[in-house]
N, C-alpha and C. Protein backbone atom coordinates (compact mmCIF):
# COMPACT_ATOMS: atom_id res chain seq x y z
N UNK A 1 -45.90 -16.63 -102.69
CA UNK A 1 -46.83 -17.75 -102.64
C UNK A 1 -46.58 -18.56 -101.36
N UNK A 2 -47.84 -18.87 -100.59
CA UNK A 2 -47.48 -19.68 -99.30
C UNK A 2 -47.35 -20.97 -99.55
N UNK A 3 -46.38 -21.41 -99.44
CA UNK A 3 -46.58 -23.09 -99.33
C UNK A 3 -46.52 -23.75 -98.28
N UNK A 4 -46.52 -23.41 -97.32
CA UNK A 4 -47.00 -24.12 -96.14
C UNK A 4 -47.31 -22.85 -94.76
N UNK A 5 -48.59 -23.27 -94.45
CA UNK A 5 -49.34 -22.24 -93.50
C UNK A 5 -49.82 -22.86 -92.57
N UNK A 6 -48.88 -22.71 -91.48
CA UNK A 6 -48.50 -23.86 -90.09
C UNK A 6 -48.98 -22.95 -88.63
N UNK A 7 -50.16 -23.36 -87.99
CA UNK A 7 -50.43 -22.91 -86.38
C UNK A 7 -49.44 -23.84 -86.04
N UNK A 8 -48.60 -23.22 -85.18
CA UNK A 8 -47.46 -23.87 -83.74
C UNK A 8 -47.18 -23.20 -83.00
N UNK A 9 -47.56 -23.18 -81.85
CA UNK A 9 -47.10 -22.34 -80.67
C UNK A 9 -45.85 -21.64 -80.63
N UNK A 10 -44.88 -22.63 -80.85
CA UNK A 10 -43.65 -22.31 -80.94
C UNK A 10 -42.56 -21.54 -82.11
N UNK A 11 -43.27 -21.39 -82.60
CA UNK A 11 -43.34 -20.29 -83.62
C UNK A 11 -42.25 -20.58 -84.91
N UNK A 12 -41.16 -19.90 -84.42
CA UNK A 12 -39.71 -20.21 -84.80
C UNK A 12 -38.89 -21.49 -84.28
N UNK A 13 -38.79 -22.56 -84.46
CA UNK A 13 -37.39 -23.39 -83.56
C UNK A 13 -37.30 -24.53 -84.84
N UNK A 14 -36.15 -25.67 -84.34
CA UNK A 14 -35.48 -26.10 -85.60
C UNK A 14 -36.17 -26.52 -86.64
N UNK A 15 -37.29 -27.51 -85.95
CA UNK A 15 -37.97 -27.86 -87.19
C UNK A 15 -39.11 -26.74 -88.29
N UNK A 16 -39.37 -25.59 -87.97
CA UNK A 16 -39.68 -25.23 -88.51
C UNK A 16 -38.94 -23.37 -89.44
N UNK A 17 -37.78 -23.91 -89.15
CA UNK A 17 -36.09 -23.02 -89.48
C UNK A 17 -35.47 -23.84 -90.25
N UNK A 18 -35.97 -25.37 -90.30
CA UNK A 18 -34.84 -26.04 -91.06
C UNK A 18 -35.34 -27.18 -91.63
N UNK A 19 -36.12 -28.29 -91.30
CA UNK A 19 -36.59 -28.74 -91.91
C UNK A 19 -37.60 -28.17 -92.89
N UNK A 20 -38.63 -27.48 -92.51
CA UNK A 20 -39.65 -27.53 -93.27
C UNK A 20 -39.08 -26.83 -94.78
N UNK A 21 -38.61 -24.99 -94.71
CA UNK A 21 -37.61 -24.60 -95.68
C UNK A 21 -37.06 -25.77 -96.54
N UNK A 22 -36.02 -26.29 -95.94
CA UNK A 22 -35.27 -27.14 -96.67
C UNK A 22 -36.39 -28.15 -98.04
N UNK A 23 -37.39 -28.90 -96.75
CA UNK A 23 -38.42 -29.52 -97.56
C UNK A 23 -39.44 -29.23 -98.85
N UNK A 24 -39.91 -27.57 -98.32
CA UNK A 24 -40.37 -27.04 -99.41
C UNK A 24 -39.51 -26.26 -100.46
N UNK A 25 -38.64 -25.68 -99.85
CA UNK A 25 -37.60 -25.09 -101.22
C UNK A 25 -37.84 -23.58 -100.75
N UNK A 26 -38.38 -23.35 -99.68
CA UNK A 26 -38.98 -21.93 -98.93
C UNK A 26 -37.54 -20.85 -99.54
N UNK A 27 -38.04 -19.56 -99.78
CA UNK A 27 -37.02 -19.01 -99.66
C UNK A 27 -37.35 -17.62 -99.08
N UNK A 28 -38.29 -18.03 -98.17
CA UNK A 28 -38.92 -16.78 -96.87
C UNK A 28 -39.80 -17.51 -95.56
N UNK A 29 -39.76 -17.33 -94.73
CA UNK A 29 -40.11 -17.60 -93.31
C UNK A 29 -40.72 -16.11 -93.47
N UNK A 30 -42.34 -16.33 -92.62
CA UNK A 30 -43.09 -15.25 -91.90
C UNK A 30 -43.46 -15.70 -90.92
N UNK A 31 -42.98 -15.06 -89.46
CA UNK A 31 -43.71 -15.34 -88.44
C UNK A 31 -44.84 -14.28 -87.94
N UNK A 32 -45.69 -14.67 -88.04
CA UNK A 32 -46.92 -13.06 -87.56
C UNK A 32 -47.65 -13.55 -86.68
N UNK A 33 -47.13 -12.69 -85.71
CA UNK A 33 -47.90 -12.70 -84.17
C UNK A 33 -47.77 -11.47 -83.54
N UNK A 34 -48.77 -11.02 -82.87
CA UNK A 34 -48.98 -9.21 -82.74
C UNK A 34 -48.11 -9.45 -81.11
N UNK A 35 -47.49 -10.86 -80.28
CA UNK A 35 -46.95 -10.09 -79.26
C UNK A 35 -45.61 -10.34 -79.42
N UNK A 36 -45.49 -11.13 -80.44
CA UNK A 36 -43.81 -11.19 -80.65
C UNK A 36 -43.45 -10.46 -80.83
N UNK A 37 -43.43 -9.55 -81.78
CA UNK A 37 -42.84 -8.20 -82.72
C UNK A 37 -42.33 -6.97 -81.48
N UNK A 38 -43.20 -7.43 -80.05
CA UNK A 38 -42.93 -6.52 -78.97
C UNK A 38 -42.15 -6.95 -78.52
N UNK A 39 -41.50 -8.24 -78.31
CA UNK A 39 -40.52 -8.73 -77.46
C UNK A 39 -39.23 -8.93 -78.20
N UNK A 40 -38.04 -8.21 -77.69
CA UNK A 40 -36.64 -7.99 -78.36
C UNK A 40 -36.25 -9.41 -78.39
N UNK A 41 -36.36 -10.17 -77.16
CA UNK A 41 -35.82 -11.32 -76.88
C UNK A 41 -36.46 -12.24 -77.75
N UNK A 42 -37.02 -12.10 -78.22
CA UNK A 42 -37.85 -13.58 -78.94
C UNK A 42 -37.63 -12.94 -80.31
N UNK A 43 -37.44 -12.08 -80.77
CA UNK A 43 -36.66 -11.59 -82.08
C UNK A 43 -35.66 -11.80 -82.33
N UNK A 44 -34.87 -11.65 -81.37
CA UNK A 44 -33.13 -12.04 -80.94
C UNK A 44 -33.12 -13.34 -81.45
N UNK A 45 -33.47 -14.73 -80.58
CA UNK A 45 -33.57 -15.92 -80.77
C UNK A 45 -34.15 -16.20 -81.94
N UNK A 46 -35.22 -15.65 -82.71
CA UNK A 46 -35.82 -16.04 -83.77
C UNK A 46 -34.75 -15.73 -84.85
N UNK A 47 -34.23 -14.64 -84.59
CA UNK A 47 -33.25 -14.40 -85.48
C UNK A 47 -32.02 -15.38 -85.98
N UNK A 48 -31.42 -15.73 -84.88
CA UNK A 48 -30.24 -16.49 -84.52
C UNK A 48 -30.84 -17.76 -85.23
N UNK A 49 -31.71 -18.44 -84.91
CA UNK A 49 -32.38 -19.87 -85.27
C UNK A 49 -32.78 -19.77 -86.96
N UNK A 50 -32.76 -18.76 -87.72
CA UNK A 50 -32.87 -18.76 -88.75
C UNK A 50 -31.99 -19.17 -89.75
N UNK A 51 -32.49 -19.96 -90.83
CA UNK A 51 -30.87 -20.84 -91.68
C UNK A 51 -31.17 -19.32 -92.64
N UNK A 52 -29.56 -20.07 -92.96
CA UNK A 52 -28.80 -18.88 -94.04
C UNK A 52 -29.54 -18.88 -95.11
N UNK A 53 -29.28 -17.96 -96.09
CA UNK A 53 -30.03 -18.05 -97.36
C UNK A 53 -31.74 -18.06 -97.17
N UNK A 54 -32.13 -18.11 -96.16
CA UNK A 54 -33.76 -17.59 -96.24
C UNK A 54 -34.14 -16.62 -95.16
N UNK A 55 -35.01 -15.85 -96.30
CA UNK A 55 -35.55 -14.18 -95.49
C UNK A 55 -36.47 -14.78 -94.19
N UNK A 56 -36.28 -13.99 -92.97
CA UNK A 56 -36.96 -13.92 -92.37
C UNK A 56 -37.80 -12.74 -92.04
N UNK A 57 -38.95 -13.00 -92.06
CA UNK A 57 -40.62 -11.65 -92.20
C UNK A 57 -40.65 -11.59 -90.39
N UNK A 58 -40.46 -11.15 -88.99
CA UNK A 58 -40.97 -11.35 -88.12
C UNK A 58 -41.83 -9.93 -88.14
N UNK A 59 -43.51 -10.20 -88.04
CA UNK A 59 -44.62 -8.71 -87.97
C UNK A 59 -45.76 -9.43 -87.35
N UNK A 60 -46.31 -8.38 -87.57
CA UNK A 60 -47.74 -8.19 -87.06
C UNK A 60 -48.65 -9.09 -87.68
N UNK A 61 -49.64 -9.69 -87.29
CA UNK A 61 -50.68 -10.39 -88.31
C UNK A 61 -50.79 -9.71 -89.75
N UNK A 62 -51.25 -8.18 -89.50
CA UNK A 62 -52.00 -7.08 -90.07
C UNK A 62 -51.10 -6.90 -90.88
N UNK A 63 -49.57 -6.85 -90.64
CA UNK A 63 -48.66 -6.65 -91.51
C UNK A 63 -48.06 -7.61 -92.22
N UNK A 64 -48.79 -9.47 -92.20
CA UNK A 64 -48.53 -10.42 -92.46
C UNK A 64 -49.53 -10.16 -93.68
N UNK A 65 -50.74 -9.88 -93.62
CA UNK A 65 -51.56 -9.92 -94.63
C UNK A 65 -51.00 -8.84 -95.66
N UNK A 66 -51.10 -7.78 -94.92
CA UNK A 66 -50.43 -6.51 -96.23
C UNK A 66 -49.55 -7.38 -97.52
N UNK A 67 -48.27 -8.29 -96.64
CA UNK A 67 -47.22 -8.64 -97.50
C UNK A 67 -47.80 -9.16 -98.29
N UNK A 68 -48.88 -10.40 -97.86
CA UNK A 68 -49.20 -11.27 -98.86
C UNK A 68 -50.30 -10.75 -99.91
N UNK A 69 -50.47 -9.68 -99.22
CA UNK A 69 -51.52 -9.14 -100.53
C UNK A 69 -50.48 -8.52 -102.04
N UNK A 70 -49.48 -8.31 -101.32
CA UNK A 70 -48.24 -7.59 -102.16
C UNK A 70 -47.80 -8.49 -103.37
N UNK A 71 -47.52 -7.82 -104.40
CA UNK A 71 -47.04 -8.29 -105.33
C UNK A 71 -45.34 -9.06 -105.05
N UNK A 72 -44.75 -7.97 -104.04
CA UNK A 72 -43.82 -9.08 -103.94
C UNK A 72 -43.68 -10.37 -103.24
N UNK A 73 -44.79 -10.85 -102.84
CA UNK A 73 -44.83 -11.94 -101.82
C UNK A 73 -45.29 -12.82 -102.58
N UNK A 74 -45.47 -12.88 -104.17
CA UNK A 74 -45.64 -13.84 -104.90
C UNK A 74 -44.90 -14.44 -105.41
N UNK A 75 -43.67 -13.87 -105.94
CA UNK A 75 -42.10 -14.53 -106.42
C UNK A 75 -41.21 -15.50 -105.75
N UNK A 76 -41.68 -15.80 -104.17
CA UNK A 76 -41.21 -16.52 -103.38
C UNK A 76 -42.28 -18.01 -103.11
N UNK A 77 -41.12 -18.45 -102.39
CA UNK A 77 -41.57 -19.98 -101.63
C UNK A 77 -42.36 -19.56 -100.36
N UNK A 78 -43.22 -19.60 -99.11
CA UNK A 78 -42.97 -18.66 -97.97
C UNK A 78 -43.44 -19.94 -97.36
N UNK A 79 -43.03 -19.54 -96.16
CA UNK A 79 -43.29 -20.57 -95.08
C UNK A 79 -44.03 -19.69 -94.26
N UNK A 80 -45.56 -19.49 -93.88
CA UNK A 80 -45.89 -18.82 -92.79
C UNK A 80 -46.72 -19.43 -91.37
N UNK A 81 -46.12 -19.01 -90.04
CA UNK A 81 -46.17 -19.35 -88.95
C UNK A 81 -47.22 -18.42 -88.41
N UNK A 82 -48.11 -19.19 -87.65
CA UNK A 82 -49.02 -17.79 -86.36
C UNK A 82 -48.89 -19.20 -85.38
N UNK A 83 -49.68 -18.41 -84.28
CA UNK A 83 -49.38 -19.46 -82.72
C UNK A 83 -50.78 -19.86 -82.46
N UNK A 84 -51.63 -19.59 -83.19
CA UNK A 84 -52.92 -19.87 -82.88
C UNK A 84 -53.82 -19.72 -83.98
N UNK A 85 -55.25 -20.46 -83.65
CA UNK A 85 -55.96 -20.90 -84.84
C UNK A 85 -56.84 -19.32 -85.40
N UNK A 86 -56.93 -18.64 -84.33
CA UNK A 86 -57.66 -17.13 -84.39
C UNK A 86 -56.51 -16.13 -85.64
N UNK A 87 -55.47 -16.16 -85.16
CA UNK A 87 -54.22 -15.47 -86.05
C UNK A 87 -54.20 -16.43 -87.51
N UNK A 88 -54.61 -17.56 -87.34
CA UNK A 88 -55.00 -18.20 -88.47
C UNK A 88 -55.69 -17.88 -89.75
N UNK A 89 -57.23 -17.70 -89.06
CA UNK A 89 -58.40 -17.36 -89.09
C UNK A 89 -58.46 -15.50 -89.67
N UNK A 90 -57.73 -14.89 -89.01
CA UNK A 90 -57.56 -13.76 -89.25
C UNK A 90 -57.01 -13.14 -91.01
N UNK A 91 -56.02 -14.36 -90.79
CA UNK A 91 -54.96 -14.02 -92.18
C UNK A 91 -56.18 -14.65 -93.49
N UNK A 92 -56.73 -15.78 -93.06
CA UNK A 92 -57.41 -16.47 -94.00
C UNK A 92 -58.63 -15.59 -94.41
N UNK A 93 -59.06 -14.92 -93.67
CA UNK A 93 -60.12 -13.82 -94.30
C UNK A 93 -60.14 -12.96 -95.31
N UNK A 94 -58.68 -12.75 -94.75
CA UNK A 94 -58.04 -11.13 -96.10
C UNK A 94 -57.53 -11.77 -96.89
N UNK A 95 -56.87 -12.87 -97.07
CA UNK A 95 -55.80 -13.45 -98.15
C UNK A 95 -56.32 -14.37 -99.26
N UNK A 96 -56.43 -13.90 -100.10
CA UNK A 96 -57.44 -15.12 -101.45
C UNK A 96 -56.80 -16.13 -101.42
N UNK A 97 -56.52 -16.69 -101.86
CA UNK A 97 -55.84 -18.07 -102.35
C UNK A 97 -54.87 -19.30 -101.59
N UNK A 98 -55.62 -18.92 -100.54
CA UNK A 98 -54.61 -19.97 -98.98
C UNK A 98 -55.68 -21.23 -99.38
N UNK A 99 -55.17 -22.11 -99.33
CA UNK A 99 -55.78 -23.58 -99.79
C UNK A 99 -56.19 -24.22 -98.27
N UNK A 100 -54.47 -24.60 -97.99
CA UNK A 100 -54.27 -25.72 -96.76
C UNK A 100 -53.56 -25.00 -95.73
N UNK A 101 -54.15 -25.53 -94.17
CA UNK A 101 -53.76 -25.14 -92.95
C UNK A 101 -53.49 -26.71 -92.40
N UNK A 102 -51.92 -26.45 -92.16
CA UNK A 102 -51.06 -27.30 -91.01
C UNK A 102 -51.49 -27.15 -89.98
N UNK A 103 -52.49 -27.35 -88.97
CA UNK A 103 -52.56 -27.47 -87.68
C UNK A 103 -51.72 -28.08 -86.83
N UNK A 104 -50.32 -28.23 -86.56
CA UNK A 104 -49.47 -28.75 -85.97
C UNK A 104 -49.26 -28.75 -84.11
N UNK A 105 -49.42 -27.73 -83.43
CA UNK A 105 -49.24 -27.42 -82.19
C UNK A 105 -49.93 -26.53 -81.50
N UNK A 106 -50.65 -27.23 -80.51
CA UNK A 106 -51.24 -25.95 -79.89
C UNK A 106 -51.21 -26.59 -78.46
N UNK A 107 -50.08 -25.84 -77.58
CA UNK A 107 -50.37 -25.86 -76.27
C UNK A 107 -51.30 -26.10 -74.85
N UNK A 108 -51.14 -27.19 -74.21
CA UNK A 108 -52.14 -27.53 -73.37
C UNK A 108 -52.14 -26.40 -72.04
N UNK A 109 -53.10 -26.63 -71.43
CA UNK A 109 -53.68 -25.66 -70.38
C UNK A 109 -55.02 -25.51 -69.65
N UNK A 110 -54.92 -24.61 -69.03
CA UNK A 110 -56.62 -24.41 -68.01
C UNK A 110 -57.77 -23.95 -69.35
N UNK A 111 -58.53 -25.30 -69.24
CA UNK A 111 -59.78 -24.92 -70.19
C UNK A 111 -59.54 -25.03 -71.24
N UNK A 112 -58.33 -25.84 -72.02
CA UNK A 112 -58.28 -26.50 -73.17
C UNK A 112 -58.61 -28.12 -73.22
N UNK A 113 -58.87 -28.91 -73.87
CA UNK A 113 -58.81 -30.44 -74.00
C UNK A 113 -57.97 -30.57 -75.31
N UNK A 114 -56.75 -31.98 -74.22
CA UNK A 114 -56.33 -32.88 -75.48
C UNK A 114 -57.17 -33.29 -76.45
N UNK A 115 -56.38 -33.27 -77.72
CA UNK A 115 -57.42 -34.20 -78.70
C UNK A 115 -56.60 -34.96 -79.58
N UNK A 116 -55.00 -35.28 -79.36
CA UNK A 116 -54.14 -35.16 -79.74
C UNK A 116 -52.73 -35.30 -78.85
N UNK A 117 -52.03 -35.70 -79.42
CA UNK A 117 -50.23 -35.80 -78.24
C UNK A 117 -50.23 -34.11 -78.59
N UNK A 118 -50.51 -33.80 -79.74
CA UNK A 118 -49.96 -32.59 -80.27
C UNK A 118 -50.66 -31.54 -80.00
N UNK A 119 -52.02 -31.84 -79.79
CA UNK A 119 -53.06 -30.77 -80.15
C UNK A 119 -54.23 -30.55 -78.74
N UNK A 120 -53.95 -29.47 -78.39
CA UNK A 120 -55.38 -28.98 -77.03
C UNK A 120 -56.23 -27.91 -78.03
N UNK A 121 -57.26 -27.95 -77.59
CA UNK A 121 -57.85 -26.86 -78.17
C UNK A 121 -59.25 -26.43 -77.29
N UNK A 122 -58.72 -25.06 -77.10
CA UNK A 122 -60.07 -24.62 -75.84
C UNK A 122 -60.91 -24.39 -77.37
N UNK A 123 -62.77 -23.67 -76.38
CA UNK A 123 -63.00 -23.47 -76.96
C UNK A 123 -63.34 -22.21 -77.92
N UNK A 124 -62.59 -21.19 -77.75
CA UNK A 124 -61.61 -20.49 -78.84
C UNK A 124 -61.26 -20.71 -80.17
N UNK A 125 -60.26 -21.54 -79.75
CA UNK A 125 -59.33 -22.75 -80.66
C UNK A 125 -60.64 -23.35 -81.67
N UNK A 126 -61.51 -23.56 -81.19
CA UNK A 126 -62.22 -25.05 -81.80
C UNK A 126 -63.42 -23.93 -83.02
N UNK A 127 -63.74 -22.89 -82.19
CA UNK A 127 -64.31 -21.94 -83.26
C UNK A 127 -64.03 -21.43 -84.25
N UNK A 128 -62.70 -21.04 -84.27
CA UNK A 128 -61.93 -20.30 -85.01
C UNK A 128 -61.69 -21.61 -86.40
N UNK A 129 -61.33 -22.45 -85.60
CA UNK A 129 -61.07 -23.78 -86.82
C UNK A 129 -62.37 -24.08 -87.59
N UNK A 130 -63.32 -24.08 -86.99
CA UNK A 130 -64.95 -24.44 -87.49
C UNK A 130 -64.92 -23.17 -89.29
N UNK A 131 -64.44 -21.87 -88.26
CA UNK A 131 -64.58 -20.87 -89.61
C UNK A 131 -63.62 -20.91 -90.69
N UNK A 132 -62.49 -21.59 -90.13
CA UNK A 132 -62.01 -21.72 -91.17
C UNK A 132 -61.86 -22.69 -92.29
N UNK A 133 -62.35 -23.97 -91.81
CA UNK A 133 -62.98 -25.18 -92.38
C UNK A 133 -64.14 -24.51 -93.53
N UNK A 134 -65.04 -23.69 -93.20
CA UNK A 134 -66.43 -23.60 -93.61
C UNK A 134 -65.81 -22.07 -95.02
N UNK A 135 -64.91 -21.33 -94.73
CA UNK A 135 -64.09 -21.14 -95.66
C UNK A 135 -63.84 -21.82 -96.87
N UNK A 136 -63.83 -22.78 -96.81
CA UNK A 136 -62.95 -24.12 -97.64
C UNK A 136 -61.40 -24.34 -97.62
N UNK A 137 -60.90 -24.43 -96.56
CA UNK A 137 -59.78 -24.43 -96.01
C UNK A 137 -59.24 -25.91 -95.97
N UNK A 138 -58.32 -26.64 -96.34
CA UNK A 138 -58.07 -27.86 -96.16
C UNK A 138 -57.19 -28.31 -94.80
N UNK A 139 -58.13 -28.20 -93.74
CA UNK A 139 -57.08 -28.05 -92.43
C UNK A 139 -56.86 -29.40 -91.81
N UNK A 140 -55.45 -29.73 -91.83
CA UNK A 140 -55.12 -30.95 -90.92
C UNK A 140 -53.95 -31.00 -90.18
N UNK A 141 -53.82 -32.15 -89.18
CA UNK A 141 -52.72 -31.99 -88.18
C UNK A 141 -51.83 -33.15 -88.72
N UNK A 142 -50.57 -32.63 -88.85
CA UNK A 142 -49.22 -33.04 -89.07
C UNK A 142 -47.86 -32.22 -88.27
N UNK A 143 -46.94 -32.80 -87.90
CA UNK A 143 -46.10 -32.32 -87.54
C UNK A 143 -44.49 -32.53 -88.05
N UNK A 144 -44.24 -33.18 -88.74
CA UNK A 144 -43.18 -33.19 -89.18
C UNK A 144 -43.47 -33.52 -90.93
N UNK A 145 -42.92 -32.73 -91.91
CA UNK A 145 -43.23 -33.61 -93.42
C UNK A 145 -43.99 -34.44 -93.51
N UNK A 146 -43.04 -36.18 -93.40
CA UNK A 146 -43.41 -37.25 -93.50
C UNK A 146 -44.79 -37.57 -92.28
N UNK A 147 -45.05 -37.13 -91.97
CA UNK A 147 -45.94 -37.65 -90.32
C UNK A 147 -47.09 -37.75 -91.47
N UNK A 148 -48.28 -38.86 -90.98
CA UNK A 148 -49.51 -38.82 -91.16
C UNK A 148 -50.91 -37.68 -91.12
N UNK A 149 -50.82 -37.44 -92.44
CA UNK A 149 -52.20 -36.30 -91.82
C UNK A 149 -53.30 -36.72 -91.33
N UNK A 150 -53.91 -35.83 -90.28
CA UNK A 150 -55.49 -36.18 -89.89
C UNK A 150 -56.36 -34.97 -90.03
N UNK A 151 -57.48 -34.91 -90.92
CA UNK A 151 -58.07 -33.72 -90.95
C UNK A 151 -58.56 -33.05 -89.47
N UNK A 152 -58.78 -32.01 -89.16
CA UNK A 152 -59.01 -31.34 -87.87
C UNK A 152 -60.40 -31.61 -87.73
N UNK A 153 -61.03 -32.04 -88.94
CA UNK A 153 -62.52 -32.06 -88.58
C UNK A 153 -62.64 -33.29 -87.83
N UNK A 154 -61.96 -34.59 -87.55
CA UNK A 154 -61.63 -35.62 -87.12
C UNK A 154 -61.94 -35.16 -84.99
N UNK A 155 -61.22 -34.09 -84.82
CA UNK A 155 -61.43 -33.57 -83.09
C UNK A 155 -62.12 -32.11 -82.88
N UNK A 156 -62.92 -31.83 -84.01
CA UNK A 156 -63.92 -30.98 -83.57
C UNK A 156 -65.35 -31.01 -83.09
């Protein structure tokens, strides 16, 4: 069962290795992103940054959905991570019963706009969120537990 389904660029690092787990009672981390799984080094580190006592899933989107379609991906707490609102969008198609999307981080750059300290979103980003809103998706931006939510429909 997912209990928290978080876009952040940053995929793996403390706060989302240690706070969030801790907060929800997680007793699995999935990170699914189709270019991580290629890079040793960012497996390495993802690895290392992981607290004790909870599984870490690092795969593929495609192989993010399989799990959760799986019977065993229901007996757990899960914490699942993608880096973007499309890998979002992707999982939310195949997967029944995803409620709420953490929009937490998305990286600034050429041909994105702030909308947010936290949040750029080209327009990519801003589509992908539209479909998943219209889903019935409860999507808002928070970044730590306690932080204030703001629905995403608020900077679309």
């Amino acid at each position: 069962m997912v209990n928290l389904f978080r876009v952040d660029f940053r995929l793996l690092h403390f706060q989302t290795s240690q706070t969030w787990p801790k907060k929800l009672g997680c007793s699995m981390i999935i990170v699914a992103n189709d270019e991580v799984v290629k890079d040793t080094l960012r497996i390495s580190l993802m690895k290392m940054s992981a607290p004790g006592g909870i599984k870490l899933k690092i795969c593929s989107v495609d192989d993010a959905v399989s799990y959760l379609l799986s019977e065993e991906s229901k007996s757990g707490k899960i914490e699942l991570i993608v880096e973007s609102p499309k890998d979002a969008y992707r999982i939310c198609k195949d997967v029944p019963g995803l409620k709420e999307l953490n929009v937490a981080l998305l990286k600034g750059g050429e041909g994105k706009r702030m909308v947010s300290p936290s949040l750029n979103f080209s327009p990519e980003d801003e589509e992908y969120l539209k479909k998943i809103l219209e889903m019935g998706l409860k999507a808002e931006s928070y970044v730590a537990p306690d932080d204030k939510r703001v629905s995403i429909e608020k900077y679309l």
